[in-house]
Protein backbone atom coordinates (compact mmCIF):
# COMPACT_ATOMS: atom_id res chain seq x y z
CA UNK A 1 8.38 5.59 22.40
CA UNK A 2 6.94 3.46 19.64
CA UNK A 3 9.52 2.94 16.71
CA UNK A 4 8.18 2.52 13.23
CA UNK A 5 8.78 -1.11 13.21
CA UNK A 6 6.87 -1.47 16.22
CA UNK A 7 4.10 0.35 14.43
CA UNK A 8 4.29 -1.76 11.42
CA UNK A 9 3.91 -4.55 13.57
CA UNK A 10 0.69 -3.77 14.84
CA UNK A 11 -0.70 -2.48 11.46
CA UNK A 12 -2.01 -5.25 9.19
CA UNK A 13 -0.24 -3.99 6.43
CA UNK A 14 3.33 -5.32 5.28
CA UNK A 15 6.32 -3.08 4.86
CA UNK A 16 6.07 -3.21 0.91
CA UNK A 17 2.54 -2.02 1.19
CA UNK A 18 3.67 0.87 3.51
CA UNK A 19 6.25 1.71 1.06
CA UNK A 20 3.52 2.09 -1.67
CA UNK A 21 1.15 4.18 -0.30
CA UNK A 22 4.63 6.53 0.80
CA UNK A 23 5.45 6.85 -2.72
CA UNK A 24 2.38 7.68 -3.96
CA UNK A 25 1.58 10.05 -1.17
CA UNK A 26 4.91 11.54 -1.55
CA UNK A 27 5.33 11.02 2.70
CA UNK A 28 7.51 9.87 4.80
CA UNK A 29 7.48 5.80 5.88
CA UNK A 30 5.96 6.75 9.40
CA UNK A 31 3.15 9.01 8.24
CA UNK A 32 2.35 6.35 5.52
CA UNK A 33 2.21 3.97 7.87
CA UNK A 34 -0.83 5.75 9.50
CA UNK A 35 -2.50 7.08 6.78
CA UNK A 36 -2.50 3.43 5.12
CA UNK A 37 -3.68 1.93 8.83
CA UNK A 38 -6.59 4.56 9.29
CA UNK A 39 -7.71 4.04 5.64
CA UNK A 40 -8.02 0.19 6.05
CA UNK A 41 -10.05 0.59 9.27
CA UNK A 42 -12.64 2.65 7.04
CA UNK A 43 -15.21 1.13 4.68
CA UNK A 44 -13.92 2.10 1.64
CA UNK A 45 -10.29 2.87 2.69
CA UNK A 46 -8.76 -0.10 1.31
CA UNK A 47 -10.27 0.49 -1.91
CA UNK A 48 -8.08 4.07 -1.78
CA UNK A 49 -5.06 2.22 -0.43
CA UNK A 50 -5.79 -0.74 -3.81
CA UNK A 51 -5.81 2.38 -6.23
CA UNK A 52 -2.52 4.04 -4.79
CA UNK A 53 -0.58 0.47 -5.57
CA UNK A 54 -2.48 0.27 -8.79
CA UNK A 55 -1.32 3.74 -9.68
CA UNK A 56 2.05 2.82 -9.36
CA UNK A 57 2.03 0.05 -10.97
CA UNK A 58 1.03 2.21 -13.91
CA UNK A 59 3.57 5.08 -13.27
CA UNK A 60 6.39 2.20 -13.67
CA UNK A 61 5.25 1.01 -16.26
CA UNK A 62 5.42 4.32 -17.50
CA UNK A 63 8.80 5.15 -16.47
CA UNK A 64 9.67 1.96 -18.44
CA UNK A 65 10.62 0.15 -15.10
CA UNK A 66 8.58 -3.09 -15.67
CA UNK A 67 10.72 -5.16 -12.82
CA UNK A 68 9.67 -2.40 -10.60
CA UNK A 69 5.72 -3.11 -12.11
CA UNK A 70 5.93 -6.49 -12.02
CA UNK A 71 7.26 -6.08 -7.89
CA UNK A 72 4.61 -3.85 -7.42
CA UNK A 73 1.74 -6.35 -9.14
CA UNK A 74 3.24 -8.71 -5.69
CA UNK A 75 2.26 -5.61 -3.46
CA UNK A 76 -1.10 -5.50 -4.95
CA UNK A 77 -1.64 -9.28 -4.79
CA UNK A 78 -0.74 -10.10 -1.24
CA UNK A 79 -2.91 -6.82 -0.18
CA UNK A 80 -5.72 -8.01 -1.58
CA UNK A 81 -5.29 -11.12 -0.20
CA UNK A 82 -5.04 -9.81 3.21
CA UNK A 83 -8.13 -7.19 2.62
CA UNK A 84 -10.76 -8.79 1.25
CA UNK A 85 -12.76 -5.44 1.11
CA UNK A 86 -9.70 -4.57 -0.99
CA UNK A 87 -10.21 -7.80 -3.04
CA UNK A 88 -13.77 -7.05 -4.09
CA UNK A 89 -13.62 -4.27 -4.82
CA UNK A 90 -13.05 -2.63 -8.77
């Protein structure tokens, strides 16, 4: 049976990213996980996956959390590095 960080290991995403897209989703890590892997496999999934992150980004800032914003900005960064679909697009 596959554990989640054996799943994590085979996703190109990074744990930080996972825990984004659970946040905003409102799911558990595991089901994250796969939702975030499927959507960066389709065209314009990792443009969905770059608004989730950006979205909460704005929700901390919100909340009046800005070290949780400015942790978040990291997430968005390194995901776009590793996505360049991501990267591109608005």
């Amino acid at each position: 049976m596959l554990r989640y960080e054996d799943c994590l290991a085979l996703a190109e995403l990074d744990e930080s990213e996972v825990e984004a897209v659970a946040r905003h989703e409102n799911l558990p890590e595991m089901l994250a996980l796969a939702l975030a892997q499927y959507l960066c496999e389709c065209e314009t999934g990792e443009r969905c996956v770059k608004r989730m992150i950006l979205d909460d980004i704005e929700q901390a800032r919100a909340a009046g959390n800005p070290a949780e914003a400015a942790r978040l900005k990291l997430v968005l960064r390194h995901f776009c590095e590793t996505h360049p679909r991501a990267a591109r697009a608005a």
